[in-house]
C-alpha atoms as a PDB file:
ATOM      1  CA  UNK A   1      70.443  87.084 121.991  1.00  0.00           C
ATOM      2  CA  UNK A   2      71.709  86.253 118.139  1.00  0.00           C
ATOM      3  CA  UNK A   3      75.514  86.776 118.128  1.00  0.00           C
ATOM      4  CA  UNK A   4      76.032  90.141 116.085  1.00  0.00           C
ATOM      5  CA  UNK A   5      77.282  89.447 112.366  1.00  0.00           C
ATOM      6  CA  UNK A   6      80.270  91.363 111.908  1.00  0.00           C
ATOM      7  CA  UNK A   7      80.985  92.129 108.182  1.00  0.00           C
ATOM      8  CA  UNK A   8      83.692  94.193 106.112  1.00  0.00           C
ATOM      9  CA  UNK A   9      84.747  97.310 107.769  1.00  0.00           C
ATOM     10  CA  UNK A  10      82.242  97.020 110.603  1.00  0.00           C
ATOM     11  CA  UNK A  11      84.547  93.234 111.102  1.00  0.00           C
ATOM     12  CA  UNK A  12      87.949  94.972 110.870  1.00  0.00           C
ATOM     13  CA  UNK A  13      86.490  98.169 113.859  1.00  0.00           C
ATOM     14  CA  UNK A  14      85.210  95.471 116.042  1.00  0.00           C
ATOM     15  CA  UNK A  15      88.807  93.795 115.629  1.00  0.00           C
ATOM     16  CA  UNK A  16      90.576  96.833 116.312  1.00  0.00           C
ATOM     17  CA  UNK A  17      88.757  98.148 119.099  1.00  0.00           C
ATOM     18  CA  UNK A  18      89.488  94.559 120.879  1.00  0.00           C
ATOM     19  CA  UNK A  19      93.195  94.631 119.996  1.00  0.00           C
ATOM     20  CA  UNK A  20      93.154  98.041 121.756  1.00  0.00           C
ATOM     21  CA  UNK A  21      91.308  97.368 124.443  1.00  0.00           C
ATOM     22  CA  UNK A  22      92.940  97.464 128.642  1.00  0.00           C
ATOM     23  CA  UNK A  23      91.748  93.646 128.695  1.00  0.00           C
ATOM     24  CA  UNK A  24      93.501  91.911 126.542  1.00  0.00           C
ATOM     25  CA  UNK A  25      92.676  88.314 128.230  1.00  0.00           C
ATOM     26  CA  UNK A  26      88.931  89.393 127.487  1.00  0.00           C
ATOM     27  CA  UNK A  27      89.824  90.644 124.398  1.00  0.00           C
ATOM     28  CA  UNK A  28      91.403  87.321 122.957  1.00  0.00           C
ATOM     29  CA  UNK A  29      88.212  85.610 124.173  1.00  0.00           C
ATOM     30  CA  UNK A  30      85.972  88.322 122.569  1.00  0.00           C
ATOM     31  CA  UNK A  31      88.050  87.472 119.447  1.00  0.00           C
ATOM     32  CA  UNK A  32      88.115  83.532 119.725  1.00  0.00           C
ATOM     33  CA  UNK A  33      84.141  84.384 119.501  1.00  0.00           C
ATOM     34  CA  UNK A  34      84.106  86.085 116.250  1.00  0.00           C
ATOM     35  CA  UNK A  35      84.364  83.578 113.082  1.00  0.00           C
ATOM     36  CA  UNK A  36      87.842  82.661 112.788  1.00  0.00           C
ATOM     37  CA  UNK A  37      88.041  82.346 108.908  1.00  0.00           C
ATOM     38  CA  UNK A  38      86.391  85.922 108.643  1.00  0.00           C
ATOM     39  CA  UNK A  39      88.610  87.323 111.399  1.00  0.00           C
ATOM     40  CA  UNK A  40      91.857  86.159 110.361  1.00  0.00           C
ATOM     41  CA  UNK A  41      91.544  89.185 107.269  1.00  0.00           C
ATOM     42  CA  UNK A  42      91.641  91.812 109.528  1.00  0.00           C
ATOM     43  CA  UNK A  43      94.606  90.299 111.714  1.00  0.00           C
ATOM     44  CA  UNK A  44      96.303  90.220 108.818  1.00  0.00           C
ATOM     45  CA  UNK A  45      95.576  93.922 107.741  1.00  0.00           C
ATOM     46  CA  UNK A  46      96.876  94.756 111.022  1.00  0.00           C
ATOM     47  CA  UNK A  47     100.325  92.950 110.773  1.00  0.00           C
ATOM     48  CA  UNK A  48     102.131  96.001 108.770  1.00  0.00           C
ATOM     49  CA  UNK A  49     100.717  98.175 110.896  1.00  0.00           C
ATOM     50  CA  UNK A  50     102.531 101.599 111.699  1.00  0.00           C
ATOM     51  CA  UNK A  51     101.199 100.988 115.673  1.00  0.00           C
ATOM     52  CA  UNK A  52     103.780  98.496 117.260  1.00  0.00           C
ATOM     53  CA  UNK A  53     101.086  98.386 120.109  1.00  0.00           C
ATOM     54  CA  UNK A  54      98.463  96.945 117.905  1.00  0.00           C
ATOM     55  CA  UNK A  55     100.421  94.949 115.326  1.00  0.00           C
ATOM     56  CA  UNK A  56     102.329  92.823 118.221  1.00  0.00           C
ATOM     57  CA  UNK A  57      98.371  92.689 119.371  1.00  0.00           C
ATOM     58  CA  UNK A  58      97.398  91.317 116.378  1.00  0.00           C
ATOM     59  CA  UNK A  59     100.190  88.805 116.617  1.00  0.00           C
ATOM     60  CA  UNK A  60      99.126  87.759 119.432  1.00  0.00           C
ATOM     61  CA  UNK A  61      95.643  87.218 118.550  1.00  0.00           C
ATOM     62  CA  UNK A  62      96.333  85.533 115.111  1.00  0.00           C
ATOM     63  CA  UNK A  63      98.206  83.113 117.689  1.00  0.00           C
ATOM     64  CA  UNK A  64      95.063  82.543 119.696  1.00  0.00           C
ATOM     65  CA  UNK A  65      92.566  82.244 117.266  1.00  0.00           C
ATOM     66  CA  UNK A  66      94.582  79.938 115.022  1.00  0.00           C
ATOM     67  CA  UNK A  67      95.769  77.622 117.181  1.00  0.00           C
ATOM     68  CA  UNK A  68      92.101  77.547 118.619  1.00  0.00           C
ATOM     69  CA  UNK A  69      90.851  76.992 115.116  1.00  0.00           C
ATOM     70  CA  UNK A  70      93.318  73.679 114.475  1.00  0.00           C
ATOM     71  CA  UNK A  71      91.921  72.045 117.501  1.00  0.00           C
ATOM     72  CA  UNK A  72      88.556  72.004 115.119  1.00  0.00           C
ATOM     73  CA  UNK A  73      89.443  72.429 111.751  1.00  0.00           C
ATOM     74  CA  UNK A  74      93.721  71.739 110.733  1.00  0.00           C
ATOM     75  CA  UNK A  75      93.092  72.187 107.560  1.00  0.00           C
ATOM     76  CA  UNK A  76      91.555  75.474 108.049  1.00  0.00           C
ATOM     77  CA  UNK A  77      94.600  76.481 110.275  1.00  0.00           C
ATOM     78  CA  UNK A  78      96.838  74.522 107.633  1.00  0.00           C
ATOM     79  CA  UNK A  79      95.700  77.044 105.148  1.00  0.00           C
ATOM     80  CA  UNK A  80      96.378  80.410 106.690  1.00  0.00           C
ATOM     81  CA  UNK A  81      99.937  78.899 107.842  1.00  0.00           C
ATOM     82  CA  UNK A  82     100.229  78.619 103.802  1.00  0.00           C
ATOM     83  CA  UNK A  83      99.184  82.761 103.521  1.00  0.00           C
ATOM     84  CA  UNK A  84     101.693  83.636 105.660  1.00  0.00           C
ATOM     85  CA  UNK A  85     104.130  81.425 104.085  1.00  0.00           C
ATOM     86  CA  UNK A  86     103.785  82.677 100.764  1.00  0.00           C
ATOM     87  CA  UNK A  87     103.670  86.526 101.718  1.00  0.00           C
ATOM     88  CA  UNK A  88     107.296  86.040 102.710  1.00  0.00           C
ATOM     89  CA  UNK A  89     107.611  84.430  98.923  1.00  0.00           C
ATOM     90  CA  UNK A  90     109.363  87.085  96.258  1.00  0.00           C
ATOM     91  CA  UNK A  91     106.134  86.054  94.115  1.00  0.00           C
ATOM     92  CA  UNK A  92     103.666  86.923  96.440  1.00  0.00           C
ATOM     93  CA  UNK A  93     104.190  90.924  95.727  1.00  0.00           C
ATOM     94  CA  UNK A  94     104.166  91.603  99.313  1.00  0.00           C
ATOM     95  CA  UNK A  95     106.732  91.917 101.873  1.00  0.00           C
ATOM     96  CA  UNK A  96     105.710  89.738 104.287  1.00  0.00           C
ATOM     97  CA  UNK A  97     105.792  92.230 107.456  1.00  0.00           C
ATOM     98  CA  UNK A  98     104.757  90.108 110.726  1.00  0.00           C
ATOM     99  CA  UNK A  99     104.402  87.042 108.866  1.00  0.00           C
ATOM    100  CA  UNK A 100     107.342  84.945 110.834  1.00  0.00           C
ATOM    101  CA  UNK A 101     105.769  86.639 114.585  1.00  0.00           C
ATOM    102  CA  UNK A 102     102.233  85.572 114.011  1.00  0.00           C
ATOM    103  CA  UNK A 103     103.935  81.725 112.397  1.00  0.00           C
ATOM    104  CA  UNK A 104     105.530  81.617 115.787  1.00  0.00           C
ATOM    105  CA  UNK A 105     102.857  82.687 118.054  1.00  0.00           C
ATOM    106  CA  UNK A 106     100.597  80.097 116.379  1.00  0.00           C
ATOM    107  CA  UNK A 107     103.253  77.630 116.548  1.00  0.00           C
ATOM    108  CA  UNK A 108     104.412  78.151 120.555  1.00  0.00           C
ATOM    109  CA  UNK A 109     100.092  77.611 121.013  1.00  0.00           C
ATOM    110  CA  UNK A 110      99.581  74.075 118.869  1.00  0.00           C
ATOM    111  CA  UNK A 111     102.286  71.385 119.122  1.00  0.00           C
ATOM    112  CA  UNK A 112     101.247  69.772 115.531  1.00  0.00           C
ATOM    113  CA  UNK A 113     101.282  73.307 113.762  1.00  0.00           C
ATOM    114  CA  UNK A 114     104.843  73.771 115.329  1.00  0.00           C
ATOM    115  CA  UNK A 115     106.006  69.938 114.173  1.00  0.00           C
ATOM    116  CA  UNK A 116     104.741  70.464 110.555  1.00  0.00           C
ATOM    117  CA  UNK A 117     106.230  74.796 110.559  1.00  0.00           C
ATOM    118  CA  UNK A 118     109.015  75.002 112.648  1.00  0.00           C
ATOM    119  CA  UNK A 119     111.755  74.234 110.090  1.00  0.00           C
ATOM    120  CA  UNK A 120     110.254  76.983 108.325  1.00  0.00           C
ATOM    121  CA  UNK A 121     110.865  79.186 110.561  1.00  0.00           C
ATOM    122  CA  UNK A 122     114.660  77.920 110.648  1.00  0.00           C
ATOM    123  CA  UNK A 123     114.956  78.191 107.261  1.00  0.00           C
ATOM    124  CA  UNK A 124     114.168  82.092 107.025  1.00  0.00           C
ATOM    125  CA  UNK A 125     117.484  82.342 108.573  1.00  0.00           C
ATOM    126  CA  UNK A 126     119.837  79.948 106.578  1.00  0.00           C
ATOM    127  CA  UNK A 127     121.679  81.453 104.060  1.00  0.00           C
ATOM    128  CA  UNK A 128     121.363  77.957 102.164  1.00  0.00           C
ATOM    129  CA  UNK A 129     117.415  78.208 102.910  1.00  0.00           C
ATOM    130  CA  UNK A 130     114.679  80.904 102.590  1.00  0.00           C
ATOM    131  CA  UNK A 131     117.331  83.370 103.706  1.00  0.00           C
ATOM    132  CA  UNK A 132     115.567  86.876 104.201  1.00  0.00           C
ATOM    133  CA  UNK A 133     117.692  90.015 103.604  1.00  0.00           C
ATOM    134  CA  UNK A 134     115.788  92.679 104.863  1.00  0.00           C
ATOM    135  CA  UNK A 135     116.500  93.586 108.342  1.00  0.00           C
ATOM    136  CA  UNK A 136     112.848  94.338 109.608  1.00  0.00           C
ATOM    137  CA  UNK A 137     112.411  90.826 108.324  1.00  0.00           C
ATOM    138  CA  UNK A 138     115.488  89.212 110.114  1.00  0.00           C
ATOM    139  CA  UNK A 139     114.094  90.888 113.363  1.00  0.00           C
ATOM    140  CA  UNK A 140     110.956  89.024 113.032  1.00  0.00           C
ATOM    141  CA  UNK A 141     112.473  85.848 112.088  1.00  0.00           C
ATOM    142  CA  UNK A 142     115.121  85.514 115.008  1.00  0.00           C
ATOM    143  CA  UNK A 143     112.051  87.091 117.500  1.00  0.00           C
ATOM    144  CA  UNK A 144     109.911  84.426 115.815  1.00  0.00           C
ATOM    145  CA  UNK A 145     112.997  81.495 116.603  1.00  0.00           C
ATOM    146  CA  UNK A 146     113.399  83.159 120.474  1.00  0.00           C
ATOM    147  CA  UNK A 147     109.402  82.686 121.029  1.00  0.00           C
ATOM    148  CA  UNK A 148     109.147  78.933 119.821  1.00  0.00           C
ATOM    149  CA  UNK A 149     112.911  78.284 121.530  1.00  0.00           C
ATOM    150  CA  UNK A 150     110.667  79.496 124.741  1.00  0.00           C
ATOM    151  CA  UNK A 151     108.314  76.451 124.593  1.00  0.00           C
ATOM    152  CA  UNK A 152     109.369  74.204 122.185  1.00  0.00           C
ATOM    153  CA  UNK A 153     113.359  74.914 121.402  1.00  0.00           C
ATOM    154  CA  UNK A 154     113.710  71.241 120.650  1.00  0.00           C
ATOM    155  CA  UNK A 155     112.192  71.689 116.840  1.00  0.00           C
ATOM    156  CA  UNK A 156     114.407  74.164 115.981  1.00  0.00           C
ATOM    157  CA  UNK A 157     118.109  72.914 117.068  1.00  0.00           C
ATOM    158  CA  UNK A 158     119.347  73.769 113.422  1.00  0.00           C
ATOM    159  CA  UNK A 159     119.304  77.200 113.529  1.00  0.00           C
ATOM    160  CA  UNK A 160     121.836  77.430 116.321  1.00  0.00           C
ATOM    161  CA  UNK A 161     125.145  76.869 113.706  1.00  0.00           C
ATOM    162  CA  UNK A 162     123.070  80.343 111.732  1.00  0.00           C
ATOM    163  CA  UNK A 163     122.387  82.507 114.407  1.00  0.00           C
ATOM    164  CA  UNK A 164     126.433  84.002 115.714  1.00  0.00           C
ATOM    165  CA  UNK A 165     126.413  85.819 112.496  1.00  0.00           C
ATOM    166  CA  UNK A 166     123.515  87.979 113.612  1.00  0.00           C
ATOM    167  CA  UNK A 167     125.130  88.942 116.635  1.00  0.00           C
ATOM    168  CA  UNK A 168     127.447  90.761 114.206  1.00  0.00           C
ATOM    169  CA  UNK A 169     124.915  92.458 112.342  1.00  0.00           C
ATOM    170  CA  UNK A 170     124.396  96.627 111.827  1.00  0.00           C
ATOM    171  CA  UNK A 171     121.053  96.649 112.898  1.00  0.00           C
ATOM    172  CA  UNK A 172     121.005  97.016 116.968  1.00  0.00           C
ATOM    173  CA  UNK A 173     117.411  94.925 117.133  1.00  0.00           C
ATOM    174  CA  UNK A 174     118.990  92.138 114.983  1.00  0.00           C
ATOM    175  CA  UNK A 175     121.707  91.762 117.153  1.00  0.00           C
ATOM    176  CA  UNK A 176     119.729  91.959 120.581  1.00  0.00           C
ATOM    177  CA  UNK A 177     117.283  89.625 119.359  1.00  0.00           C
ATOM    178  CA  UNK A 178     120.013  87.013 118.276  1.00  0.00           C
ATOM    179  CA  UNK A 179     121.531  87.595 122.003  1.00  0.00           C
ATOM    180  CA  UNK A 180     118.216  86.822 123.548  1.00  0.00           C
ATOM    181  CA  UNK A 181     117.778  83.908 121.381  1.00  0.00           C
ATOM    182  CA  UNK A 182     121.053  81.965 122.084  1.00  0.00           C
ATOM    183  CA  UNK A 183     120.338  82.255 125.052  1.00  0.00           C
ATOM    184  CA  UNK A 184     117.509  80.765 125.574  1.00  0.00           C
ATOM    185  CA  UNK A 185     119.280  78.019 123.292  1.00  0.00           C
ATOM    186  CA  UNK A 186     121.919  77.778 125.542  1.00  0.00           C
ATOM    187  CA  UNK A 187     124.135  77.922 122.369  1.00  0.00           C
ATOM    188  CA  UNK A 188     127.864  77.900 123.616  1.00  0.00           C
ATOM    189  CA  UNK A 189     129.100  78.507 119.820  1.00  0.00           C
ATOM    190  CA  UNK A 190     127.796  82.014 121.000  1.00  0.00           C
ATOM    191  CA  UNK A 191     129.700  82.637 124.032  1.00  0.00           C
ATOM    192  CA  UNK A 192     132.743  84.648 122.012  1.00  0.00           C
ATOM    193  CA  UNK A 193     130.749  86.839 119.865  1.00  0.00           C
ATOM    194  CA  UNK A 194     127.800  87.741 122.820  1.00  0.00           C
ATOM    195  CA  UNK A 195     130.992  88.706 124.999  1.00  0.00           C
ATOM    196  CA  UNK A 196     131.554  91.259 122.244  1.00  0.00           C
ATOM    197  CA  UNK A 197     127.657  93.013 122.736  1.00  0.00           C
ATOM    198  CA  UNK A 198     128.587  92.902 126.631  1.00  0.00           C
ATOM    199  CA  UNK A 199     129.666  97.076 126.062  1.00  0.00           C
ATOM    200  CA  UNK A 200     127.129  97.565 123.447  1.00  0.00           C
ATOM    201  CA  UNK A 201     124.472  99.913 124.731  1.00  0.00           C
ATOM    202  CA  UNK A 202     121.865 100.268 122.353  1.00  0.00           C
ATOM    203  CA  UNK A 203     118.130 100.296 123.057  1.00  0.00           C
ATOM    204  CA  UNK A 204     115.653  97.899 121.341  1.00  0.00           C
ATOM    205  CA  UNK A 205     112.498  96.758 121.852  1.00  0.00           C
ATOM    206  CA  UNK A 206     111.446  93.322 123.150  1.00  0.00           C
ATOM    207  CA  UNK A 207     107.545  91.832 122.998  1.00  0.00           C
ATOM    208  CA  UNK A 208     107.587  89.342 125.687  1.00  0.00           C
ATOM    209  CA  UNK A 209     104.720  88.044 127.730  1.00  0.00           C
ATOM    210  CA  UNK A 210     102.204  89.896 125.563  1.00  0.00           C
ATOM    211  CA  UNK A 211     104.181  93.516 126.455  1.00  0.00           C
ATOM    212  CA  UNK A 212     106.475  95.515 124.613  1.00  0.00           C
ATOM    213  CA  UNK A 213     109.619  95.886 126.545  1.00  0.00           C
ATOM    214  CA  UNK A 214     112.555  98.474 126.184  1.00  0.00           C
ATOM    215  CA  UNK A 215     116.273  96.626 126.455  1.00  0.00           C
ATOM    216  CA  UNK A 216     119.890  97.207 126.314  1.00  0.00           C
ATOM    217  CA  UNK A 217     121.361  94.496 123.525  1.00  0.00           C
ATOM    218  CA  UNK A 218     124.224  94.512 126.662  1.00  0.00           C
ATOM    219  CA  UNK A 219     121.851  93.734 129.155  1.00  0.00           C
ATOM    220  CA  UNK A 220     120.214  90.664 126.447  1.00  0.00           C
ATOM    221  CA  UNK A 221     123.929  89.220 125.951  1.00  0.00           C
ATOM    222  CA  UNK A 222     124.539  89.616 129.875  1.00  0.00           C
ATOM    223  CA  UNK A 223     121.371  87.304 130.521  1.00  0.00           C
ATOM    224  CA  UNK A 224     122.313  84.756 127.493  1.00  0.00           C
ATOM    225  CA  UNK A 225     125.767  84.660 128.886  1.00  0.00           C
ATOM    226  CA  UNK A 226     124.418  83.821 132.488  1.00  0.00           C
ATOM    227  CA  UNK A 227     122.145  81.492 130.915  1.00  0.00           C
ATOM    228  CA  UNK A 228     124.844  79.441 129.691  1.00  0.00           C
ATOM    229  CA  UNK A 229     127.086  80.032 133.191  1.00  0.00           C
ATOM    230  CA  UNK A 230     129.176  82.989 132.510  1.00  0.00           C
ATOM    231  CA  UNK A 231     133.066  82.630 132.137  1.00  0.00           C
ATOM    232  CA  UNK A 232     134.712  86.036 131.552  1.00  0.00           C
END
């Protein structure tokens, strides 16, 4: 049987029906099936998504299909790298939403995408680099730091002096996600300012291990704390 050809809006249905489906190891497979230059389009649609469910999905996914297309084509998976780069660019006219996630995903999935990307990942939060003010942003870019620090925290080392400062910040998802991130840096230049979250009690969410995850930003500077052998 011919392989169906998926165009346009028929494409970006058959894309979202996968992202939603109760499989989603069938689903990624269903994906890596579909042509990845005409599928990456619709993953990108579904990156400013107002579904949290489907746009971490999607991150996922871009990760998958990406990193699957480099092993056949880098340049291919060079280029779409690029797009995400540049919708984080003032120029571009977007925002950028998702763009540092899906970097990371693809990253933590191919080892040569992650040695020629990571430091632009790093650089998103240097204030002496591609520093990004908005918070939503920030929130992807320290999430994006915590997923390659996961797998490959070796290529991004220099964003440990950065990170203390967003322990400190307003926004409760910025600060949990800098917590979680330390830690899994086992940064000791955080060890004063994560015993300061140890009382705060705000709720954020967490994607980890393909699942959205609710967490106390004390409970995320409890585990970094641990992680670098507690001394209160």
């Amino acid at each position: 049987m011919d392989t169906p050809k998926w165009q346009g809006r028929n494409l970006k249905r058959r894309v979202l029906d996968l992202l939603t489906s109760t499989d989603l190891k069938q689903a990624l497979n269903e994906l890596c099936r579909l042509p990845a230059r005409q599928v990456i389009n619709p993953f990108f649609s579904f990156l400013s998504g107002t579904d949290p469910a489907v746009r971490w999905r999607a991150i996922t996914a871009m990760g998958v299909v990406v990193a699957r297309l480099a092993t056949k084509d880098m340049e291919g998976a060079r280029v779409i790298m690029r797009r995400l780069i540049w919708s984080l660019n003032d120029e571009s006219g977007g925002i950028g939403w998702g763009a540092p996630e899906a970097m990371a995903e693809i990253m933590a999935r191919h080892d040569g995408l992650a040695r020629e990307y990571a430091h632009m990942l790093v650089s998103y939060v240097r204030p002496d680099g591609n520093f990004l003010e908005h918070e939503l942003l920030q929130r992807g870019a320290i999430w994006a730091l915590g997923r390659l620090a996961r797998v490959k925290a070796d290529l991004i080392q220099d964003c440990i002096p950065h990170l203390p400062s967003y322990l400190e910040s307003k926004d409760a998802t910025v600060r949990g996600l800098a917590a979680w991130t330390m830690g899994l840096l086992r940064s000791e230049t955080a060890r004063s300012p994560l015993k300061a979250l140890l009382a705060d009690n705000a709720e954020i969410q967490l994607y980890l291990d393909d699942k959205l995850t609710v967490r106390r930003v004390s409970d995320l500077a409890e585990q970094a704390l641990s992680a670098l052998g507690k001394q209160c």
